[in-house]
PDB file of N, CA and C in Angstrom:
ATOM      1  N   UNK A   1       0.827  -1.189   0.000  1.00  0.00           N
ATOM      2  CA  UNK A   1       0.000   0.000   0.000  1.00  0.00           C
ATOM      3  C   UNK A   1       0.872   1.252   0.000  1.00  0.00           C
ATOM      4  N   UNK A   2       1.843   0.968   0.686  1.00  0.00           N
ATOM      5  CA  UNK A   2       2.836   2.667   0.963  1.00  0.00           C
ATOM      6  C   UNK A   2       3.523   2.472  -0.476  1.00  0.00           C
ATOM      7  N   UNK A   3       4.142   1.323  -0.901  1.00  0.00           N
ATOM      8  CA  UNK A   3       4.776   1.497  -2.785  1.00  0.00           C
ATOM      9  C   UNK A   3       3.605   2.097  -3.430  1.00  0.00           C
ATOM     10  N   UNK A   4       2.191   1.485  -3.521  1.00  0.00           N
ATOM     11  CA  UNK A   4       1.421   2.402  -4.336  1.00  0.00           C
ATOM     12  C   UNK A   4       1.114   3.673  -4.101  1.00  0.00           C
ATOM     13  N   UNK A   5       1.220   4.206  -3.143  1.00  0.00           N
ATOM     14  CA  UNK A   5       0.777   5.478  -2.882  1.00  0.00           C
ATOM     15  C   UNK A   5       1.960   6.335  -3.110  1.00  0.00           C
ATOM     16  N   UNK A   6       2.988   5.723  -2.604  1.00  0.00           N
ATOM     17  CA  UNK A   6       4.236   6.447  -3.172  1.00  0.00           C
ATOM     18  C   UNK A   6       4.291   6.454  -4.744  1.00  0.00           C
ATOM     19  N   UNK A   7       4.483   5.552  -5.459  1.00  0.00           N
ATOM     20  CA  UNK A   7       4.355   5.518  -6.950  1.00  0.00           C
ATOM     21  C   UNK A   7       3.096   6.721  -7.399  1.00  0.00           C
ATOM     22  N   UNK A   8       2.367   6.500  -6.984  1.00  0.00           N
ATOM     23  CA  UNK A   8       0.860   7.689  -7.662  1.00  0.00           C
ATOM     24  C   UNK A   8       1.453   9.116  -7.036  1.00  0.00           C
ATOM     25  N   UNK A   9       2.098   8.830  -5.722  1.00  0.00           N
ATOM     26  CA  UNK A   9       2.650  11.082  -5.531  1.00  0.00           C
ATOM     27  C   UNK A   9       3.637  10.720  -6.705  1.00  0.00           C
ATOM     28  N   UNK A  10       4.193   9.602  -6.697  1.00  0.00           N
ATOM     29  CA  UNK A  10       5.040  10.676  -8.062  1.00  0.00           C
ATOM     30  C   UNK A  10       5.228  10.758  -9.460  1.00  0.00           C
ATOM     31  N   UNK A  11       3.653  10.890  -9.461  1.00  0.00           N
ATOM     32  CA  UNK A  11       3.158  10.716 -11.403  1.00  0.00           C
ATOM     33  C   UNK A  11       2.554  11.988 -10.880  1.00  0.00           C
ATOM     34  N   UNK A  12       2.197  12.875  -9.955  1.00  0.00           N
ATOM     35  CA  UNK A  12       1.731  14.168  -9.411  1.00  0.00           C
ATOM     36  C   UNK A  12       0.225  14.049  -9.368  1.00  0.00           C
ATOM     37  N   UNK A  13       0.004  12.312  -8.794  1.00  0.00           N
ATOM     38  CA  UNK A  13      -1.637  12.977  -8.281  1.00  0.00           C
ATOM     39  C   UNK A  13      -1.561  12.975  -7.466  1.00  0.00           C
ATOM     40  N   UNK A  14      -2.656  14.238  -7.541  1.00  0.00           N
ATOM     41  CA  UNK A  14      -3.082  14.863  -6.573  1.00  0.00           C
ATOM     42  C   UNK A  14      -4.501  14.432  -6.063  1.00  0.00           C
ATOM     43  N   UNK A  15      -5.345  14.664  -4.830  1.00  0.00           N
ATOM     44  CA  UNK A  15      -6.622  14.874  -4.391  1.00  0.00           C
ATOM     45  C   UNK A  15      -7.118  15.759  -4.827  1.00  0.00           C
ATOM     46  N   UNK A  16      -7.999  16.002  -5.689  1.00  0.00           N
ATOM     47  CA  UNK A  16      -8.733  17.482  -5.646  1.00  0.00           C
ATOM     48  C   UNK A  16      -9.985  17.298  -5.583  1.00  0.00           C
ATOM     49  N   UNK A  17     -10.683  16.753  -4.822  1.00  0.00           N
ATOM     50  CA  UNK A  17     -12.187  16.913  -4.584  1.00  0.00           C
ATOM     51  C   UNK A  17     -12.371  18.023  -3.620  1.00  0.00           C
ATOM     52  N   UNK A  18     -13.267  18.461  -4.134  1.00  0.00           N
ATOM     53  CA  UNK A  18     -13.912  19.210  -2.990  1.00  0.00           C
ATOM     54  C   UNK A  18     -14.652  18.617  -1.789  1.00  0.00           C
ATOM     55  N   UNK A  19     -14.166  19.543  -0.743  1.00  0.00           N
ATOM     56  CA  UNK A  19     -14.735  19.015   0.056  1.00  0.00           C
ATOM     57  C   UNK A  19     -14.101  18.170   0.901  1.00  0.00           C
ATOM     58  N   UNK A  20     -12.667  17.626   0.645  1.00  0.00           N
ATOM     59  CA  UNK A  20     -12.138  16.201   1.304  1.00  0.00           C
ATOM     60  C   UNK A  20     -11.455  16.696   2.315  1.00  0.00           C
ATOM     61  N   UNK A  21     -11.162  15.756   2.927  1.00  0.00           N
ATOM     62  CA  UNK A  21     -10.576  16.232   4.441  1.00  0.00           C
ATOM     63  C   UNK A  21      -8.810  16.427   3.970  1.00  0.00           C
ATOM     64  N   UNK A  22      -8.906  17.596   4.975  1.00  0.00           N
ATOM     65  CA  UNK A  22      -7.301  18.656   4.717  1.00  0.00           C
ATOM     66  C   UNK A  22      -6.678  17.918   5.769  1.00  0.00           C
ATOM     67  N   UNK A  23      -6.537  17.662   6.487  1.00  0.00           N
ATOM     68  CA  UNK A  23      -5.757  17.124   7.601  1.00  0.00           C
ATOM     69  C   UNK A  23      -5.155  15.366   7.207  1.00  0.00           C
ATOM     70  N   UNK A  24      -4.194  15.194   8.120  1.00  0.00           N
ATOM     71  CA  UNK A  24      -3.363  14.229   8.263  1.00  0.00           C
ATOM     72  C   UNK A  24      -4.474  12.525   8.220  1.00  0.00           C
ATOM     73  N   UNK A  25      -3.813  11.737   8.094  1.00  0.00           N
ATOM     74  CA  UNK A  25      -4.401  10.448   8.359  1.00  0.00           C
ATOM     75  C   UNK A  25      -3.840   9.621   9.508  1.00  0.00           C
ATOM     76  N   UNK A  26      -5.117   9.645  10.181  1.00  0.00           N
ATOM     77  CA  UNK A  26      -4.458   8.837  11.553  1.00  0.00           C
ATOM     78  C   UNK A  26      -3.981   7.607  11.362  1.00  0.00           C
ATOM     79  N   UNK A  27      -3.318   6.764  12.263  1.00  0.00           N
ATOM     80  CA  UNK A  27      -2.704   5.602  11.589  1.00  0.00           C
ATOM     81  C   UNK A  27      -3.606   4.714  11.836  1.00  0.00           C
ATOM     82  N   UNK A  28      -5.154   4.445  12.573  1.00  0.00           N
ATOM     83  CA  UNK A  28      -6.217   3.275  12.553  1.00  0.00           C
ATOM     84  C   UNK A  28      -6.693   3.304  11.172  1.00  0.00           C
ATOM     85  N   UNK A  29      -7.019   4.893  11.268  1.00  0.00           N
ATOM     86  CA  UNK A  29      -7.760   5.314   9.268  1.00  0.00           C
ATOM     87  C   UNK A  29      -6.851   4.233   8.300  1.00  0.00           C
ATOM     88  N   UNK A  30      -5.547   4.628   8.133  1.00  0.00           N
ATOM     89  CA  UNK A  30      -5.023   4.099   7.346  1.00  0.00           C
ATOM     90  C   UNK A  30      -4.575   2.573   7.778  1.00  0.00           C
ATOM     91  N   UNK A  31      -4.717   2.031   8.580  1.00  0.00           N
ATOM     92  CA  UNK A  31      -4.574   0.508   8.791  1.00  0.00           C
ATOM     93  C   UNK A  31      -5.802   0.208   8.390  1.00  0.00           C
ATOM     94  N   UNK A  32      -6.951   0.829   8.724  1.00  0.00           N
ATOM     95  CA  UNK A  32      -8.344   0.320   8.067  1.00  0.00           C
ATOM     96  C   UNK A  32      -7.885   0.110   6.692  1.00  0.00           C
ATOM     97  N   UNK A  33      -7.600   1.226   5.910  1.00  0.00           N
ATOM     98  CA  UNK A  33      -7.747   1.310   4.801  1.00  0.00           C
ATOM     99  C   UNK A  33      -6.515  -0.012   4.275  1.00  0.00           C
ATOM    100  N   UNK A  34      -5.723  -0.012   4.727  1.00  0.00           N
ATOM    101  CA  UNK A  34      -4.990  -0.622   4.641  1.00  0.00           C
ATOM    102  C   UNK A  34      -5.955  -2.086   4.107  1.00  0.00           C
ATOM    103  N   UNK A  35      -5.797  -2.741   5.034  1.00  0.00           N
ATOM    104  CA  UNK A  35      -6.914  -3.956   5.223  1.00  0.00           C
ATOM    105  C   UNK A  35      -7.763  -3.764   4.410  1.00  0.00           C
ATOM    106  N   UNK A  36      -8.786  -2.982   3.949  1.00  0.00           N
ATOM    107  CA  UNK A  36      -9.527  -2.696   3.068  1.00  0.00           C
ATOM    108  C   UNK A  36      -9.375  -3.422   1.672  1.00  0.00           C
ATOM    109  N   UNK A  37      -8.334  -2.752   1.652  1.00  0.00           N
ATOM    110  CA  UNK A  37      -8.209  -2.617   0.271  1.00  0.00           C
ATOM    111  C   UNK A  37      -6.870  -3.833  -0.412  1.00  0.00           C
ATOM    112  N   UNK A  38      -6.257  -4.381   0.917  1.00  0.00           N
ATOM    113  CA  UNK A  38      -6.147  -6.151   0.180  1.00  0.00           C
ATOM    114  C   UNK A  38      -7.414  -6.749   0.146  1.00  0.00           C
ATOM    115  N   UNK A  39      -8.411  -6.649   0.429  1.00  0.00           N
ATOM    116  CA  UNK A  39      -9.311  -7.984   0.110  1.00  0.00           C
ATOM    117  C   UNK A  39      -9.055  -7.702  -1.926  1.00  0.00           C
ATOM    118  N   UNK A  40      -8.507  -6.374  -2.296  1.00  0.00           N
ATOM    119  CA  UNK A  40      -8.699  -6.193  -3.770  1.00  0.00           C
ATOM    120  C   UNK A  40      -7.387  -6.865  -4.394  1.00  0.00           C
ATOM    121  N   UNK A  41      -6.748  -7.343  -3.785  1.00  0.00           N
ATOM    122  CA  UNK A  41      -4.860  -7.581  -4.464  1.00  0.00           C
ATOM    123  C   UNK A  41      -5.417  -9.063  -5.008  1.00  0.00           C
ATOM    124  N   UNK A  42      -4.810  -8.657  -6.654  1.00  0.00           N
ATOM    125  CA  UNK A  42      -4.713  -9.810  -7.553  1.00  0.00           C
ATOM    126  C   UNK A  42      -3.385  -9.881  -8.193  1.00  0.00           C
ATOM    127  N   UNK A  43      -3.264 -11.213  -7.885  1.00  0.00           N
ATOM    128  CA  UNK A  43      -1.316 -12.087  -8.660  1.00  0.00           C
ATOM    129  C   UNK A  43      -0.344 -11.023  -8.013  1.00  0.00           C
ATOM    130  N   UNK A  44      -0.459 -10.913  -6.649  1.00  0.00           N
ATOM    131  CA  UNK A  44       0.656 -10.064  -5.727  1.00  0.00           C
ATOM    132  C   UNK A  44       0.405  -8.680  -6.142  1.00  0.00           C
ATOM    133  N   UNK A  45      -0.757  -7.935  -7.062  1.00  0.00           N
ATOM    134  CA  UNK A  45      -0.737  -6.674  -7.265  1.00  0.00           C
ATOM    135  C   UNK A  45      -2.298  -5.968  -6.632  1.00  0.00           C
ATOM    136  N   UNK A  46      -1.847  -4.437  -6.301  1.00  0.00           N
ATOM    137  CA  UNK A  46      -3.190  -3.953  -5.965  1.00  0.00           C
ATOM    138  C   UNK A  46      -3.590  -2.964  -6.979  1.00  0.00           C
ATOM    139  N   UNK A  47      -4.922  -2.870  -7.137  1.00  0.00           N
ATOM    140  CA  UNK A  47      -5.203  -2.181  -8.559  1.00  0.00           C
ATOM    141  C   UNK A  47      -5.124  -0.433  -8.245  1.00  0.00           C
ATOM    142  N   UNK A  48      -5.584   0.296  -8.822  1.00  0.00           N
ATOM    143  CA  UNK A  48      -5.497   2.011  -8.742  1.00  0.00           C
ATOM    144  C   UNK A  48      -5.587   2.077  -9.705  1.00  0.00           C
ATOM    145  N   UNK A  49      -7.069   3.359 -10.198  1.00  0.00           N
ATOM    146  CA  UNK A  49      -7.432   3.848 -11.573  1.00  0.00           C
ATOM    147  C   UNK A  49      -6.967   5.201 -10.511  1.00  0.00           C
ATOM    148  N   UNK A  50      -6.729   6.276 -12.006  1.00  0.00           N
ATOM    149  CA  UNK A  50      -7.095   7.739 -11.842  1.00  0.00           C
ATOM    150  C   UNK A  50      -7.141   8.702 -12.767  1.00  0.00           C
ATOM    151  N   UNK A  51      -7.926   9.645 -12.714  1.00  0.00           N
ATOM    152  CA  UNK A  51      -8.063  10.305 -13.438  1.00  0.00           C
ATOM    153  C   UNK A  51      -6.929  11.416 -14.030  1.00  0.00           C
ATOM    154  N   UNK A  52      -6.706  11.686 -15.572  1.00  0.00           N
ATOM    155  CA  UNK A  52      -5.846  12.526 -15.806  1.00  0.00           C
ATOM    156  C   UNK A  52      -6.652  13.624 -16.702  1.00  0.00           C
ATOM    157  N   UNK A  53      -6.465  14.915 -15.914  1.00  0.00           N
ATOM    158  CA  UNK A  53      -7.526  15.771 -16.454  1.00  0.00           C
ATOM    159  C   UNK A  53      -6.069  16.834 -17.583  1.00  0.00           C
ATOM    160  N   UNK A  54      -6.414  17.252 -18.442  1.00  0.00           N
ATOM    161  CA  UNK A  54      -5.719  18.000 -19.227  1.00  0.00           C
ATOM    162  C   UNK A  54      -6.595  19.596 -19.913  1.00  0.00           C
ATOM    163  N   UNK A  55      -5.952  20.290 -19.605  1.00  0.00           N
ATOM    164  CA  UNK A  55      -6.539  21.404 -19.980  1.00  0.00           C
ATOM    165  C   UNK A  55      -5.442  22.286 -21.261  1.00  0.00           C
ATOM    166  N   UNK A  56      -6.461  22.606 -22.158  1.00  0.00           N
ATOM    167  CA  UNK A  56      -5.586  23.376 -23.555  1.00  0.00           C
ATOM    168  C   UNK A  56      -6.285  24.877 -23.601  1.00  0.00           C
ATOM    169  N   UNK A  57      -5.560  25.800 -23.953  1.00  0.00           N
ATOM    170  CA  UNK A  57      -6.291  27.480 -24.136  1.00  0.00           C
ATOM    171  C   UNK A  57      -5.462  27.661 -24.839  1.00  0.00           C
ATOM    172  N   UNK A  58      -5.939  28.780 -25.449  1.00  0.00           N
ATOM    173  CA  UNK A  58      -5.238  29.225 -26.708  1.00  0.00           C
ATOM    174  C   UNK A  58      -5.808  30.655 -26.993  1.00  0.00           C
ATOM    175  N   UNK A  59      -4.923  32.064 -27.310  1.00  0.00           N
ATOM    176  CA  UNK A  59      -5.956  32.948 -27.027  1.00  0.00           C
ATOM    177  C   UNK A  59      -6.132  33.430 -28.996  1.00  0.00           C
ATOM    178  N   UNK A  60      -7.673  34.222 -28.787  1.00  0.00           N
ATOM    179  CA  UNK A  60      -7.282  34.472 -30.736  1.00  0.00           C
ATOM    180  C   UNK A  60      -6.437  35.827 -30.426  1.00  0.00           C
ATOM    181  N   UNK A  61      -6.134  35.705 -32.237  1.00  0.00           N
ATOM    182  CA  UNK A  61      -5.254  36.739 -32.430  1.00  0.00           C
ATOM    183  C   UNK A  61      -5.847  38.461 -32.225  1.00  0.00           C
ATOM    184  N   UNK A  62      -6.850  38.549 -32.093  1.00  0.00           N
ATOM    185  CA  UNK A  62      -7.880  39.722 -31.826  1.00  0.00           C
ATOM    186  C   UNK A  62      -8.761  39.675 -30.598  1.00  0.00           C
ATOM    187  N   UNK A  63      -9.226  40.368 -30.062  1.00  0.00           N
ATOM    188  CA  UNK A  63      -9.647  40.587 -28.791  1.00  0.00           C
ATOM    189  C   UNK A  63     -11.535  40.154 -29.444  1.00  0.00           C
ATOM    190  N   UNK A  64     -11.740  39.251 -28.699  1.00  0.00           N
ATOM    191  CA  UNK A  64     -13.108  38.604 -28.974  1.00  0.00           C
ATOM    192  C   UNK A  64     -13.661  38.705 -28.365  1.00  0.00           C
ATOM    193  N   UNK A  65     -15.554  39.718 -28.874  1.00  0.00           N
ATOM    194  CA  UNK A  65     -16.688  39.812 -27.971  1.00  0.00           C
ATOM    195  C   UNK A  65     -16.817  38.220 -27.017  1.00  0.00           C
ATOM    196  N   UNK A  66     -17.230  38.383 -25.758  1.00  0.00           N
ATOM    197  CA  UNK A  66     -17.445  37.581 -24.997  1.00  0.00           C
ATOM    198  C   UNK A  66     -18.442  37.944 -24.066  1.00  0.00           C
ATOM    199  N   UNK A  67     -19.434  36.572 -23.898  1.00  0.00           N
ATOM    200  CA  UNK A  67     -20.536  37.099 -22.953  1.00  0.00           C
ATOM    201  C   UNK A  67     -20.233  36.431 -21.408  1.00  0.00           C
ATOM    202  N   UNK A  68     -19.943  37.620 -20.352  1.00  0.00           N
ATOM    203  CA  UNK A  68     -19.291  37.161 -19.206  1.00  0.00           C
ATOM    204  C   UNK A  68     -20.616  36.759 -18.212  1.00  0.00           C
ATOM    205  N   UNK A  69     -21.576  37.291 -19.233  1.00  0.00           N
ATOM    206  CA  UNK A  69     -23.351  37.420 -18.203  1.00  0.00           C
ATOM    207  C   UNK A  69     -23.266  35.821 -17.782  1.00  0.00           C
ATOM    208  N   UNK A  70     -23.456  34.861 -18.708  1.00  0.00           N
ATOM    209  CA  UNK A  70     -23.298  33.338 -18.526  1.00  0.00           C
ATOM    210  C   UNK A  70     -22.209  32.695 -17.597  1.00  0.00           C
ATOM    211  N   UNK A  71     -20.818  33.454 -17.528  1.00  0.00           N
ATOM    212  CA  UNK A  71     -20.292  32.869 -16.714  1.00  0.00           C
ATOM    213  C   UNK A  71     -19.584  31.582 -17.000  1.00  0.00           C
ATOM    214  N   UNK A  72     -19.853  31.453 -19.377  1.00  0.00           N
ATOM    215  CA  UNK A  72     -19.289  30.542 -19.863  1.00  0.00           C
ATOM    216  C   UNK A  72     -17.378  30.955 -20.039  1.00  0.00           C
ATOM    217  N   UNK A  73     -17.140  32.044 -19.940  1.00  0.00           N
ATOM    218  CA  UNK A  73     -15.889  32.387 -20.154  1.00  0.00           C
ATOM    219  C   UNK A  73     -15.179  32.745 -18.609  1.00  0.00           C
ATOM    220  N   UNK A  74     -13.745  32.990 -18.607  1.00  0.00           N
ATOM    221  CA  UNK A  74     -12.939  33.262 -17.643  1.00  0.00           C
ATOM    222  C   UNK A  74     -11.542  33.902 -18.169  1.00  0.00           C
ATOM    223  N   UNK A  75     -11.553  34.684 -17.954  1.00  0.00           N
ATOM    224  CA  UNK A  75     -10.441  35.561 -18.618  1.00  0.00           C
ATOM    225  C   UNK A  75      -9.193  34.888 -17.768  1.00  0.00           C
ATOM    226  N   UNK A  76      -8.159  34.879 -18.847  1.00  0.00           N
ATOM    227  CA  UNK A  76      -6.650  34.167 -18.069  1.00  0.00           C
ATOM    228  C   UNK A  76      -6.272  35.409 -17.380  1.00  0.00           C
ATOM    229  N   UNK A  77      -6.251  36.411 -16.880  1.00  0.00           N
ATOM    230  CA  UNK A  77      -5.986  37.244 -15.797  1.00  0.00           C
ATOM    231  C   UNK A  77      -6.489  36.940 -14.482  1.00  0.00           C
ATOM    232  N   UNK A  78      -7.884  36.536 -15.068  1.00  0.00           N
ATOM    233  CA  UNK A  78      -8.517  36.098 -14.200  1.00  0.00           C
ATOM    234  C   UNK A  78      -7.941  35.252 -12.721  1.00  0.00           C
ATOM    235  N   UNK A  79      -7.888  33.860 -13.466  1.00  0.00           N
ATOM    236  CA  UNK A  79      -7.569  32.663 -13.539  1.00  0.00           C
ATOM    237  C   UNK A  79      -5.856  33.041 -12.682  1.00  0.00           C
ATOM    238  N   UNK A  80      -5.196  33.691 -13.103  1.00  0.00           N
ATOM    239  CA  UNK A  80      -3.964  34.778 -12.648  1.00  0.00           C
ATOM    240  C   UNK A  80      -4.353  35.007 -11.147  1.00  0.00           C
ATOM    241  N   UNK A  81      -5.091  35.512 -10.976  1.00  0.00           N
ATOM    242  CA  UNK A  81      -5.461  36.271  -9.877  1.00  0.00           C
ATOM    243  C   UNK A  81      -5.933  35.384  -8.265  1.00  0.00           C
ATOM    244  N   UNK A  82      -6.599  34.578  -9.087  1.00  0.00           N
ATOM    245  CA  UNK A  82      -7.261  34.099  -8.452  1.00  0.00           C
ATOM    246  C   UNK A  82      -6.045  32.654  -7.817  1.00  0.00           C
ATOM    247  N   UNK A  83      -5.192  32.162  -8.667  1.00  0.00           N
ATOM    248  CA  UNK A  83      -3.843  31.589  -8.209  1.00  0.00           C
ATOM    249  C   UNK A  83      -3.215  32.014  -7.282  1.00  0.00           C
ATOM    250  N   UNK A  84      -3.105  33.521  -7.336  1.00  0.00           N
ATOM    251  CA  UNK A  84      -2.503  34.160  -6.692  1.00  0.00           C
ATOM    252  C   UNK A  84      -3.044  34.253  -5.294  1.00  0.00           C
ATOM    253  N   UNK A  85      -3.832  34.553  -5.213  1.00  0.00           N
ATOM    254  CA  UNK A  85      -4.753  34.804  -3.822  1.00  0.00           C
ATOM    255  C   UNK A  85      -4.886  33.621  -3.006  1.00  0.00           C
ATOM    256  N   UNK A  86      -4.660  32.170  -3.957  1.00  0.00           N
ATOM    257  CA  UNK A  86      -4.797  31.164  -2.813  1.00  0.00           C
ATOM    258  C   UNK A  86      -3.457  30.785  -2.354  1.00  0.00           C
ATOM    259  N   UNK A  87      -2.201  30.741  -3.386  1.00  0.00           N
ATOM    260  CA  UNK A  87      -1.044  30.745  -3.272  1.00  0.00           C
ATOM    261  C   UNK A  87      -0.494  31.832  -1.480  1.00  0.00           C
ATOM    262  N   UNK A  88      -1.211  32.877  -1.682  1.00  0.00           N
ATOM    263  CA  UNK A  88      -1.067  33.974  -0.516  1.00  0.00           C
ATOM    264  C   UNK A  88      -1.837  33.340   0.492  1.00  0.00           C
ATOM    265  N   UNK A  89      -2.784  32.779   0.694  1.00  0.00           N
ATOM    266  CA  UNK A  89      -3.633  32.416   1.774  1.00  0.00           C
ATOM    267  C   UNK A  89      -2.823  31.228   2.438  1.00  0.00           C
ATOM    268  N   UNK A  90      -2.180  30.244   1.360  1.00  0.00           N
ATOM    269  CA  UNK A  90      -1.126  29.322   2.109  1.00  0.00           C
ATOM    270  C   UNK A  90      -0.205  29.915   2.843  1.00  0.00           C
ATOM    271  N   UNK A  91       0.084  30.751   2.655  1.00  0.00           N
ATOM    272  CA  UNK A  91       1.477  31.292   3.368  1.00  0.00           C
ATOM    273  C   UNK A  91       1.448  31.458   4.687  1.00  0.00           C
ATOM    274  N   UNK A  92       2.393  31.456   5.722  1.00  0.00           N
ATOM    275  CA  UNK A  92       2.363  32.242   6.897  1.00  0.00           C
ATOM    276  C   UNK A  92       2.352  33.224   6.864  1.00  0.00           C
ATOM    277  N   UNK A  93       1.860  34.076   7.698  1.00  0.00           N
ATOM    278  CA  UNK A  93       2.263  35.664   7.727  1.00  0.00           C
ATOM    279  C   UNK A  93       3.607  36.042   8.461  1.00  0.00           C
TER     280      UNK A  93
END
């Protein structure tokens, strides 16, 4: 269980659900889980799917009407900004 979990941090997944718990894992949690999740080990291996999300933008060469009323667009400044602000909220003061 600790080789797979080690192997998946370092293909860079990550958790990103919303909502999931921010804090540490106690060590019963993870002995549960532990246990758990051999009843799943087949021919000495344990399985793990995950998702790989990929995102492409591209801007046009001219500044394009956009309707922001919908809330279908997000300006990359935006998107800028808003990095920024959580990047700052991690920090210590």
């Amino acid at each position: 269980m600790r080789r797979l979990a080690a192997d998946l941090k370092a293909t860079g997944a990550h958790n990103a659900t919303v909502g999931r718990a921010k804090g540490l894992t106690g060590r019963r949690q993870y002995a549960a889980l532990q246990t758990a999740y051999e009843a799943f080990r087949q021919e000495g291996r344990l399985p793990a799917t995950y998702e790989v999300v990929f995102g492409h933008a591209w801007s046009p060469g001219a500044p394009a009407a956009r309707n922001s009323q919908d809330g279908s667009t997000v300006s990359l400044d935006d998107v800028k900004r808003q990095l920024r602000a959580r990047r700052r909220v991690g920090r210590a003061p």
